[in-house]
N, C-alpha and C. Protein backbone atom coordinates (compact mmCIF):
# COMPACT_ATOMS: atom_id res chain seq x y z
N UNK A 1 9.32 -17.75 4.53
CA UNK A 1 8.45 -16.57 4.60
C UNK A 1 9.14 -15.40 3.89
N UNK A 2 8.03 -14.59 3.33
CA UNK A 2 8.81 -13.28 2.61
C UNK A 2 9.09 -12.52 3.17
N UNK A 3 10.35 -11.46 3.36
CA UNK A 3 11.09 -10.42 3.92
C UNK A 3 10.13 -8.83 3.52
N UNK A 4 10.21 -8.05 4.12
CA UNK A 4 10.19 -6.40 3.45
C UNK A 4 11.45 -6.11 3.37
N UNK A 5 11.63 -5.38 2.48
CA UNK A 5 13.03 -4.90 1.70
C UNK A 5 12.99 -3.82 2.20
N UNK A 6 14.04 -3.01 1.95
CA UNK A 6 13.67 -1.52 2.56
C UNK A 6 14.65 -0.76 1.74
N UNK A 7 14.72 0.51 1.55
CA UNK A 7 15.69 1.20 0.87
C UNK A 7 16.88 0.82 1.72
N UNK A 8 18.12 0.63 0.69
CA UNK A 8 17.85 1.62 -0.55
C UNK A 8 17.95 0.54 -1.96
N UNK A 9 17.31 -0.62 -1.51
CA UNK A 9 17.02 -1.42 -2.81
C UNK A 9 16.19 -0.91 -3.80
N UNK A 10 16.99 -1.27 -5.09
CA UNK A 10 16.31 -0.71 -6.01
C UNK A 10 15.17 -1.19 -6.78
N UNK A 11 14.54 -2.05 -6.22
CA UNK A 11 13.18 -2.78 -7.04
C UNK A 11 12.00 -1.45 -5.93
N UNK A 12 12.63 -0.77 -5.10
CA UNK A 12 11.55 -0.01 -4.74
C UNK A 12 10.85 1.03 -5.16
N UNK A 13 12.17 1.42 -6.67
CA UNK A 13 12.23 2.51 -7.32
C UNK A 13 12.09 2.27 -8.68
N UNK A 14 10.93 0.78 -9.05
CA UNK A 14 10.73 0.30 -9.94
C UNK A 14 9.64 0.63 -10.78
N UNK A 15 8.86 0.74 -11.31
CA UNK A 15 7.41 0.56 -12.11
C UNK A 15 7.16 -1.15 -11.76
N UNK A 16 6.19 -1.98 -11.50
CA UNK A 16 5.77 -2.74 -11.09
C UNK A 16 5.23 -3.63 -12.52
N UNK A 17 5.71 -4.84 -13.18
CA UNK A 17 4.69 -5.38 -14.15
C UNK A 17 3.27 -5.72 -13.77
N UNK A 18 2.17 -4.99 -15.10
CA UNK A 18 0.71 -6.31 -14.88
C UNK A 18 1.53 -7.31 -14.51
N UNK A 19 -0.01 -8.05 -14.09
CA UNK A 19 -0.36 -9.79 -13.41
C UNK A 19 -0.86 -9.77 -14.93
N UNK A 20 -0.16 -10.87 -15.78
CA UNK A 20 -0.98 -11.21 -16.47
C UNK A 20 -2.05 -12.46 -16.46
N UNK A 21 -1.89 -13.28 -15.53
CA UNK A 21 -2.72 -14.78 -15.19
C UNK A 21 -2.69 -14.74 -13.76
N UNK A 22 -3.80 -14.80 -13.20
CA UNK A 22 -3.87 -14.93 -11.66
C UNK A 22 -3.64 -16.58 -11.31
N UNK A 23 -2.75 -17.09 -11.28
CA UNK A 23 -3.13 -18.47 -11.36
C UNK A 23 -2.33 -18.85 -9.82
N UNK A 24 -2.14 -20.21 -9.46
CA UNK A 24 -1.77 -20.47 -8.03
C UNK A 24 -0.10 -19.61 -7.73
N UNK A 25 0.27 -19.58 -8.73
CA UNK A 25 1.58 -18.61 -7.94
C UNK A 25 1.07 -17.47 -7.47
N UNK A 26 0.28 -16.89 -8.44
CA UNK A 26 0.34 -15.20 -7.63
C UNK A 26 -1.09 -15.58 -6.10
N UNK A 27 -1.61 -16.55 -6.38
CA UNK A 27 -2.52 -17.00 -5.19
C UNK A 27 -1.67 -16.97 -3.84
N UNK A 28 -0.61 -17.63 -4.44
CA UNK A 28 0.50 -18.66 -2.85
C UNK A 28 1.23 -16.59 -2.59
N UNK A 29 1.46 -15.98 -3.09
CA UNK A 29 2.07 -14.73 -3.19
C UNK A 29 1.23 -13.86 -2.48
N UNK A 30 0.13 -13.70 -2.87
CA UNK A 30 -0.57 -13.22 -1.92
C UNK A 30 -1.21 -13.60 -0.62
N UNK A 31 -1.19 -14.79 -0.46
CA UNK A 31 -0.97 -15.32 1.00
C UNK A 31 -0.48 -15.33 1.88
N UNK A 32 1.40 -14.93 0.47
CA UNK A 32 2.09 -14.81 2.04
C UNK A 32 2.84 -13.11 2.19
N UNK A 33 2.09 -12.62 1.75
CA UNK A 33 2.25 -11.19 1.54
C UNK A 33 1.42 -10.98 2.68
N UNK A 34 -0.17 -11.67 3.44
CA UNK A 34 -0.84 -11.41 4.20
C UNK A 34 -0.26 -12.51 5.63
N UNK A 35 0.57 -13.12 5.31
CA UNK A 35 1.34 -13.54 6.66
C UNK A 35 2.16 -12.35 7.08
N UNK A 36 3.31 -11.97 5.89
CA UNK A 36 3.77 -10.56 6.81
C UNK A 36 3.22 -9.74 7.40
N UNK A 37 1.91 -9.42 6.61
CA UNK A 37 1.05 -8.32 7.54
C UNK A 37 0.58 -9.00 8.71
N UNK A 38 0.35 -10.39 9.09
CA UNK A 38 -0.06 -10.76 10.30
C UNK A 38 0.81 -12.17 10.48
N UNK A 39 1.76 -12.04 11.15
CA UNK A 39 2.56 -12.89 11.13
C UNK A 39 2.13 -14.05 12.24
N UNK A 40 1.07 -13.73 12.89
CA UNK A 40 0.25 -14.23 14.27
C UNK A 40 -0.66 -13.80 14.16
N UNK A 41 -2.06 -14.91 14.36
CA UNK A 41 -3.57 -14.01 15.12
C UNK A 41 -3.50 -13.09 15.64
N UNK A 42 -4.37 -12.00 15.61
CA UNK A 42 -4.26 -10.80 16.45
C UNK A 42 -2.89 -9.82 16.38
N UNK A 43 -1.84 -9.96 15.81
CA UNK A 43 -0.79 -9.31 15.53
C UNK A 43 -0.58 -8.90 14.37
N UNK A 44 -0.61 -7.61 14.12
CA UNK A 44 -0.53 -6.88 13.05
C UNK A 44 1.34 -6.40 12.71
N UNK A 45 1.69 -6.37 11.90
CA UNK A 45 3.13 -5.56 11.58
C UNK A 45 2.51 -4.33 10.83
N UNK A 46 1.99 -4.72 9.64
CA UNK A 46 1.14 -3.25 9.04
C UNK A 46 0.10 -3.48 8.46
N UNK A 47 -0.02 -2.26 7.96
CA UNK A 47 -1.75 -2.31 7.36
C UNK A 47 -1.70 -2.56 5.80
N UNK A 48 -0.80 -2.53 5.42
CA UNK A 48 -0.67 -2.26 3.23
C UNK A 48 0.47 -2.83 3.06
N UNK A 49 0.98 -3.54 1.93
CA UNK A 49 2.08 -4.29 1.19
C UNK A 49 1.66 -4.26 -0.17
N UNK A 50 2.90 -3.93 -1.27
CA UNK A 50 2.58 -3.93 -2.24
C UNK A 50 3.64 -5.45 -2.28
N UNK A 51 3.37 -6.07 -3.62
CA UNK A 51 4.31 -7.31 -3.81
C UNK A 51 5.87 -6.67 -4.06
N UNK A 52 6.30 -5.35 -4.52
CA UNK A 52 7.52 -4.74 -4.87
C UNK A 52 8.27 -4.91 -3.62
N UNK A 53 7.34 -4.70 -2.24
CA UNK A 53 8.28 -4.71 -0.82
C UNK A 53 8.50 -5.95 -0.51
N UNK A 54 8.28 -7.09 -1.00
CA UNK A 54 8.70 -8.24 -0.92
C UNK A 54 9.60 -8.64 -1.85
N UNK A 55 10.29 -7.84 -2.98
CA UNK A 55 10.82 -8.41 -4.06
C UNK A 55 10.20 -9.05 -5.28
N UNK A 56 9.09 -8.94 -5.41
CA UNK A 56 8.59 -8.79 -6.30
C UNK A 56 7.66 -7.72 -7.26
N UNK A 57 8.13 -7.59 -8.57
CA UNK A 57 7.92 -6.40 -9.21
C UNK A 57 6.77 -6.74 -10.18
N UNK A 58 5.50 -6.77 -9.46
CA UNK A 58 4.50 -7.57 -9.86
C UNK A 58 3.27 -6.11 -9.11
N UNK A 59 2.47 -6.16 -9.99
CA UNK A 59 1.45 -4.89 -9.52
C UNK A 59 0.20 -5.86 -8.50
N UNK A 60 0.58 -5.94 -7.44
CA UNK A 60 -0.34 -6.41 -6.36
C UNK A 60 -0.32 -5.67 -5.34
N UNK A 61 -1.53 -5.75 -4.77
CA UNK A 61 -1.16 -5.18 -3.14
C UNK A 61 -2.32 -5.49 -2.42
N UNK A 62 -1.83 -5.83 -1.27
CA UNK A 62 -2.72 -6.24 -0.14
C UNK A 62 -3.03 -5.24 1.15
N UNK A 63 -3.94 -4.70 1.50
CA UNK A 63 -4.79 -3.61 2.48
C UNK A 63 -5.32 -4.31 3.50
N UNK A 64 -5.25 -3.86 4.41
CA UNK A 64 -6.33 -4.48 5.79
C UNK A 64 -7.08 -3.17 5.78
N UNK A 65 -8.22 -3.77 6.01
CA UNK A 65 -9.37 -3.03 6.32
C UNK A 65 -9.69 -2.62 7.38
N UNK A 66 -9.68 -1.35 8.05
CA UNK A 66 -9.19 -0.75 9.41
C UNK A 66 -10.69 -1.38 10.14
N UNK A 67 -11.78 -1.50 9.49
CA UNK A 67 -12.83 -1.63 10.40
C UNK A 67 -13.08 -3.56 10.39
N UNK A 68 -13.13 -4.09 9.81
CA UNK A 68 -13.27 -5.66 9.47
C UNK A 68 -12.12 -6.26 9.97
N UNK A 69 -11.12 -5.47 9.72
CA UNK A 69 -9.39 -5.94 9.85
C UNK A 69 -9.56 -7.47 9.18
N UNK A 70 -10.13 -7.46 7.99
CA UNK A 70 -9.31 -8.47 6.84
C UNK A 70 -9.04 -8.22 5.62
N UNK A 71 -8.15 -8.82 4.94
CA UNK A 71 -7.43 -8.26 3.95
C UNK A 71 -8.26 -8.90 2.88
N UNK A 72 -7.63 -7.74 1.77
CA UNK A 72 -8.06 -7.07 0.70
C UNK A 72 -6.83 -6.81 -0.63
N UNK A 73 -7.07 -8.11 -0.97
CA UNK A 73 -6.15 -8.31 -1.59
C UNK A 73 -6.43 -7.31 -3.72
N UNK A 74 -5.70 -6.77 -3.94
CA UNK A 74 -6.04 -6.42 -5.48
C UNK A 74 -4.68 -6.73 -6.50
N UNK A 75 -5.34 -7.23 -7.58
CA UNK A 75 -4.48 -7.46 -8.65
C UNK A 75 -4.51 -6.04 -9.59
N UNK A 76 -3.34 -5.30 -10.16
CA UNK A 76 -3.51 -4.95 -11.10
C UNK A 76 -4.48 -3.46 -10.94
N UNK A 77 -4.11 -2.91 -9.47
CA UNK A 77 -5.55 -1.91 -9.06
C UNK A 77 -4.76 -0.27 -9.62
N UNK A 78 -6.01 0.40 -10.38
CA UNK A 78 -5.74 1.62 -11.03
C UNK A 78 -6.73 2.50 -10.33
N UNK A 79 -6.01 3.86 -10.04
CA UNK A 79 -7.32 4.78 -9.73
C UNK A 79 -7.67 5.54 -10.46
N UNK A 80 -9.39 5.11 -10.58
CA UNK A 80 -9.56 5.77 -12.09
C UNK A 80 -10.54 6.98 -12.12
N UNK A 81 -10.33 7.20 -11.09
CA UNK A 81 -11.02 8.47 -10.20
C UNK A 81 -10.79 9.30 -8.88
N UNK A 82 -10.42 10.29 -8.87
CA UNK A 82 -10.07 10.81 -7.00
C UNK A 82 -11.23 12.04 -7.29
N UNK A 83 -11.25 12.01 -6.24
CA UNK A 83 -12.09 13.76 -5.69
C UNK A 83 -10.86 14.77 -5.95
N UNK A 84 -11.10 15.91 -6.09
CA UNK A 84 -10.97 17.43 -6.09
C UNK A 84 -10.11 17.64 -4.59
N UNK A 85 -11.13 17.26 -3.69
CA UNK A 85 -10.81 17.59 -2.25
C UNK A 85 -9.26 16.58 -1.48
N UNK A 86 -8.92 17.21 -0.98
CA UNK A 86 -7.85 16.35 -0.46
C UNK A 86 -7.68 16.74 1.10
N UNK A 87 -6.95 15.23 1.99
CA UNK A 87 -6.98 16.20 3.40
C UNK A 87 -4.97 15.66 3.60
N UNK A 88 -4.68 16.48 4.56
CA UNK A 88 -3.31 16.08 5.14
C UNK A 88 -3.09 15.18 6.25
N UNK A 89 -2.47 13.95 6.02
CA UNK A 89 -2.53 13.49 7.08
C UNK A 89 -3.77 11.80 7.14
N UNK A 90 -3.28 10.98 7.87
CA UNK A 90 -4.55 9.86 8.03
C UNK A 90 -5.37 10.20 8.73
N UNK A 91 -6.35 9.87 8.26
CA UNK A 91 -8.14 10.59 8.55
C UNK A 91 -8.59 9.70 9.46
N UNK A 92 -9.33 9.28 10.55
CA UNK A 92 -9.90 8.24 11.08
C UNK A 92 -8.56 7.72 11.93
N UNK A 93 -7.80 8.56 12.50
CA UNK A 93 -6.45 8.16 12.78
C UNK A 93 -6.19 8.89 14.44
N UNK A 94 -5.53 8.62 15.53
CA UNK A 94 -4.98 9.06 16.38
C UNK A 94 -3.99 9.60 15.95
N UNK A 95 -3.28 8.29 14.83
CA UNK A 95 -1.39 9.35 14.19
C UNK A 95 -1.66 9.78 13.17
N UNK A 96 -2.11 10.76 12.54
CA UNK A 96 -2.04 11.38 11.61
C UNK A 96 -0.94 11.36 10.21
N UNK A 97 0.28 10.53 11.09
CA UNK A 97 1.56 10.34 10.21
C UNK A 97 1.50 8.85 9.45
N UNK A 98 1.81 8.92 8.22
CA UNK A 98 2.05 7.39 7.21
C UNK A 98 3.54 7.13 7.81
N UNK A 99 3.65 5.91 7.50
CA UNK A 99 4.88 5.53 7.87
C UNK A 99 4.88 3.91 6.89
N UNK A 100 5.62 3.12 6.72
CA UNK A 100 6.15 2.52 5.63
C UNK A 100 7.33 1.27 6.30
N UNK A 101 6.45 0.22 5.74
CA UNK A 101 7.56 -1.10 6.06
C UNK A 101 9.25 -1.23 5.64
N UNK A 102 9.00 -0.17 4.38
CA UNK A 102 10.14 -0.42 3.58
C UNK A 102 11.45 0.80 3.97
N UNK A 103 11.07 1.87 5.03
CA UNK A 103 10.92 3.16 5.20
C UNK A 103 11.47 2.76 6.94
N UNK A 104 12.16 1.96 7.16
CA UNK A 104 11.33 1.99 8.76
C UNK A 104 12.15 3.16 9.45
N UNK A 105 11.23 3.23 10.63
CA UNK A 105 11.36 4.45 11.60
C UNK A 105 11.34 6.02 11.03
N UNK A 106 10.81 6.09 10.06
CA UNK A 106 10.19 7.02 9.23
C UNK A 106 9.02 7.77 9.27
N UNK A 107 8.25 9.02 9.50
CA UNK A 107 7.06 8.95 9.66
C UNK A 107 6.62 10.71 8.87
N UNK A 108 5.76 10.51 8.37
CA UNK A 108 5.07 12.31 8.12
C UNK A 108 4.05 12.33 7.61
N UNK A 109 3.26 13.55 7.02
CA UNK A 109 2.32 13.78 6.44
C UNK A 109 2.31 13.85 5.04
N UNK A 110 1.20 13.04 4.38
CA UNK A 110 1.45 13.36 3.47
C UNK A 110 -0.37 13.67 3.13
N UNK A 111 -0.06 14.48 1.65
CA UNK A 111 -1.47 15.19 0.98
C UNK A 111 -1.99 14.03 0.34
N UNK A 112 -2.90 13.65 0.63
CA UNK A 112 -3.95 12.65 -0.73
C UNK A 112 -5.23 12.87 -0.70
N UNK A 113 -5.86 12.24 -1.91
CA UNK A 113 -7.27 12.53 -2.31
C UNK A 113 -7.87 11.90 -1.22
N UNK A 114 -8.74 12.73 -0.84
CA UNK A 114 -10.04 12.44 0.40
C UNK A 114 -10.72 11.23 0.02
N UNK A 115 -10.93 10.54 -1.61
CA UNK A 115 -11.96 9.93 -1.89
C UNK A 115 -11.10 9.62 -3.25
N UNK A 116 -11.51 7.83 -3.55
CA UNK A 116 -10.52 7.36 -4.90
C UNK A 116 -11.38 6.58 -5.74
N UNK A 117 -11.40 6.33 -6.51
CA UNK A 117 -12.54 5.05 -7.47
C UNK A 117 -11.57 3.97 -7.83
N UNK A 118 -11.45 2.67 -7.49
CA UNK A 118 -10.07 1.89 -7.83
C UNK A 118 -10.49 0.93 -8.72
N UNK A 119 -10.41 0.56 -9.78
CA UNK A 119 -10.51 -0.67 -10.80
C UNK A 119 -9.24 -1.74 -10.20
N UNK A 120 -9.89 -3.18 -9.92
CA UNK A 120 -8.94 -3.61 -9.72
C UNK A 120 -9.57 -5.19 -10.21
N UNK A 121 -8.51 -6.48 -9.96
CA UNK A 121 -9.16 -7.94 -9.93
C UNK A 121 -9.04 -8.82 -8.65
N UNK A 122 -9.76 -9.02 -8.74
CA UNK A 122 -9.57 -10.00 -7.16
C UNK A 122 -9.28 -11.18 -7.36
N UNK A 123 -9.11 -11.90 -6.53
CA UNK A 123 -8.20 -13.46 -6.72
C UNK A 123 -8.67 -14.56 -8.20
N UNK A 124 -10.01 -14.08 -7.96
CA UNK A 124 -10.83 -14.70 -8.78
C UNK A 124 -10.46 -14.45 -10.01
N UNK A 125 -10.24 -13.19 -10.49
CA UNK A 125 -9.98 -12.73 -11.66
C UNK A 125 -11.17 -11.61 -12.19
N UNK A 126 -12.14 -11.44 -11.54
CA UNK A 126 -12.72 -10.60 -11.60
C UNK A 126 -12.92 -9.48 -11.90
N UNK A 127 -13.10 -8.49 -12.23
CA UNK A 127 -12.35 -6.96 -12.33
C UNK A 127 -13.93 -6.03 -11.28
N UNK A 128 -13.30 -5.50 -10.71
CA UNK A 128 -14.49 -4.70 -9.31
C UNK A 128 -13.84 -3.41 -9.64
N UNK A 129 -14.63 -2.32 -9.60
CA UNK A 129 -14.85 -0.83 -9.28
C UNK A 129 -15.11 -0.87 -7.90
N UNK A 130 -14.76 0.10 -7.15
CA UNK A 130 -14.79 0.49 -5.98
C UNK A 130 -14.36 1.79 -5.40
N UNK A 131 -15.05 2.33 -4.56
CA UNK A 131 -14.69 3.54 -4.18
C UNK A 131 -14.20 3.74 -2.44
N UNK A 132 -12.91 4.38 -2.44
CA UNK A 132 -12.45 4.12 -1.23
C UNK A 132 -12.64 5.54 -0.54
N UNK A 133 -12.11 5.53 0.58
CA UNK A 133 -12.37 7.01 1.68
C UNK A 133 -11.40 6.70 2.54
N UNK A 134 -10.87 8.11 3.52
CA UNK A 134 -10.98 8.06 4.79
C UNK A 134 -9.08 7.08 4.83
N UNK A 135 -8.93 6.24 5.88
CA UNK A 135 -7.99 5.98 6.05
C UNK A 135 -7.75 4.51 5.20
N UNK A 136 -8.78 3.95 4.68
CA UNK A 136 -8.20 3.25 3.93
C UNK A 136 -8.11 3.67 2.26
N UNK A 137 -8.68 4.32 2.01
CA UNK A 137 -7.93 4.93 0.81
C UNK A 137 -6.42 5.70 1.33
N UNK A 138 -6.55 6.07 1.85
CA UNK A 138 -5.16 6.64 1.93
C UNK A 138 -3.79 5.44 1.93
N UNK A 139 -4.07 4.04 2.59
CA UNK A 139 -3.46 2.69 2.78
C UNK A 139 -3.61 2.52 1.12
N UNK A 140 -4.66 2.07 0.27
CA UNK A 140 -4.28 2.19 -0.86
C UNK A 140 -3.26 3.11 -1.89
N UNK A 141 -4.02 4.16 -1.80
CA UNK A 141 -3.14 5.48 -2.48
C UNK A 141 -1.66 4.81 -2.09
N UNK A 142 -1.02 4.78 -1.07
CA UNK A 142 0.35 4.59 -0.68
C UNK A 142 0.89 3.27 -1.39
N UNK A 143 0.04 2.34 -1.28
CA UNK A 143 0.58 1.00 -1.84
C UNK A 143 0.42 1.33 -3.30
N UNK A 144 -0.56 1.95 -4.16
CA UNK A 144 -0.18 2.01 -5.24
C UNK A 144 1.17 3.07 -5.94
N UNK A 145 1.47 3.73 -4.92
CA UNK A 145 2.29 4.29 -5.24
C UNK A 145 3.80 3.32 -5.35
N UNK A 146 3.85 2.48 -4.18
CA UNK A 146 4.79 1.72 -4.47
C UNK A 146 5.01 0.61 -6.09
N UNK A 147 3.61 0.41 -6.62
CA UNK A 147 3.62 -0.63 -7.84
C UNK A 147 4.20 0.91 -8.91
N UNK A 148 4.54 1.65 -8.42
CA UNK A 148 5.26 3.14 -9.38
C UNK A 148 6.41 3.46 -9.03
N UNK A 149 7.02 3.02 -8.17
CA UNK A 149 8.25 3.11 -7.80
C UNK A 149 8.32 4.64 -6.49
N UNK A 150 7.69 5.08 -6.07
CA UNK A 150 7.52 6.39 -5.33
C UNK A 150 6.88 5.83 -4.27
N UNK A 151 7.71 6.08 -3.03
CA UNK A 151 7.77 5.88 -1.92
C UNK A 151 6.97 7.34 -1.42
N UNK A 152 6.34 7.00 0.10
CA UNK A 152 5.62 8.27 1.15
C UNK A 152 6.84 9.37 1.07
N UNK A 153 7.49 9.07 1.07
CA UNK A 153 8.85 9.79 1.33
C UNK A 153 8.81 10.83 0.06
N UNK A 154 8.77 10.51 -1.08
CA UNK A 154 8.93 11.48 -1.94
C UNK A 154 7.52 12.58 -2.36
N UNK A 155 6.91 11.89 -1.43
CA UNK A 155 5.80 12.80 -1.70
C UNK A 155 5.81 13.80 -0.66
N UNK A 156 6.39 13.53 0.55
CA UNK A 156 6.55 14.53 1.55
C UNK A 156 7.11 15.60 0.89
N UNK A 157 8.52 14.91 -0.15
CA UNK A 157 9.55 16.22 -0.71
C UNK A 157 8.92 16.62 -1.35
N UNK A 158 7.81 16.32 -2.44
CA UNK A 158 7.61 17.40 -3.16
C UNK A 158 6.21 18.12 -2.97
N UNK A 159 5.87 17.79 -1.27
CA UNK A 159 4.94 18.59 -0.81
C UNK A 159 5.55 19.73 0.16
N UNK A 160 6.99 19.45 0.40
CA UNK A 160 7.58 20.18 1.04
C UNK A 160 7.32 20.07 2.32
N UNK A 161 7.03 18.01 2.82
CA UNK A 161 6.50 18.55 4.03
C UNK A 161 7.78 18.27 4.87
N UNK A 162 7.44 17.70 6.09
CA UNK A 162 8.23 17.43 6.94
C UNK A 162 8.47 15.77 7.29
N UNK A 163 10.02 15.60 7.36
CA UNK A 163 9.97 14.30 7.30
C UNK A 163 10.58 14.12 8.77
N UNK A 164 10.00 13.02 9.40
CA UNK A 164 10.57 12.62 10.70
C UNK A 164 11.11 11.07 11.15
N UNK A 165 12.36 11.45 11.80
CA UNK A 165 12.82 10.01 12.15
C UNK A 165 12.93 10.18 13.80
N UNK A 166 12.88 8.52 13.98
CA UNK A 166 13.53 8.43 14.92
C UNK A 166 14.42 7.70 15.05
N UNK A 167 15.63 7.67 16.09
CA UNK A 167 16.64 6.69 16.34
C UNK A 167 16.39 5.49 16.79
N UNK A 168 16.66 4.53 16.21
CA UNK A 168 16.69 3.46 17.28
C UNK A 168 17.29 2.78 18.02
């Protein structure tokens, strides 16, 4: 099974290559990118993985869908559109704070677009437009940030927000 890496490895602070062929490797890859996120029925670890937090520097990432809770896997996903408007914080959320597999015991606010347009391919090879909102765009926004090498963390710094830990 695949690991999450965590800082301060440096494939986290990578640019991510295209997928150029979706073929059964990056299939078996994203499968088990969605075992980490549910390593058991009914048991969640998180909601978003890009393939970089597994060690691979491959532009994928996999989302659970807060309302369906099944994943949503994208090859190769660009946003090729945000809104104007932006809010602080996860929307549709009790915790308001992002927090990060790769990051652990980490948590804050960060600023993103309220609303995203994502070009992406799905397993198939497909290429889909789509428009996200609310708390799962924000789960995207974050994972694509990782296929860029920029972690939640640096966006706190250069929003000046506040970053919080705890001990464990």
């Amino acid at each position: 099974m695949l690991k999450v890496i965590t800082l301060p490895n440096p494939i986290l602070r990578q640019k991510a290559k295209p997928v150029d062929k979706i073929d059964a490797e990056i299939k078996k890859l994203v499968g088990e990118m969605i075992k980490v996120l549910r390593p058991q029925p009914r048991k969640f670890t998180g909601i978003g993985l890009a393939a970089p937090q597994v060690g691979k520097s491959l532009r994928i990432i996999v989302v659970c869908s807060r309302h369906s809770r099944k994943f949503l896997p994208m090859i190769n996903p660009k946003i090729i559109w945000h809104s104007k408007r932006t809010h602080l914080g996860v929307p549709e959320s009790k915790n308001p704070y992002e927090g990060c597999l790769s990051v652990p015991c980490v948590w804050g606010k960060v600023r993103r677009y309220s609303v995203i347009k994502v070009r992406y391919q799905n397993l198939a090879g497909t290429e889909i437009i789509r428009r996200f909102r609310g708390f799962t765009g924000v789960v995207i926004q974050h994972e694509i940030d990782h296929l860029d090498g920029i972690l939640f963390i640096d966006r706190i710094k250069e929003q000046k927000g506040e970053i919080i830990s705890k001990l464990t």
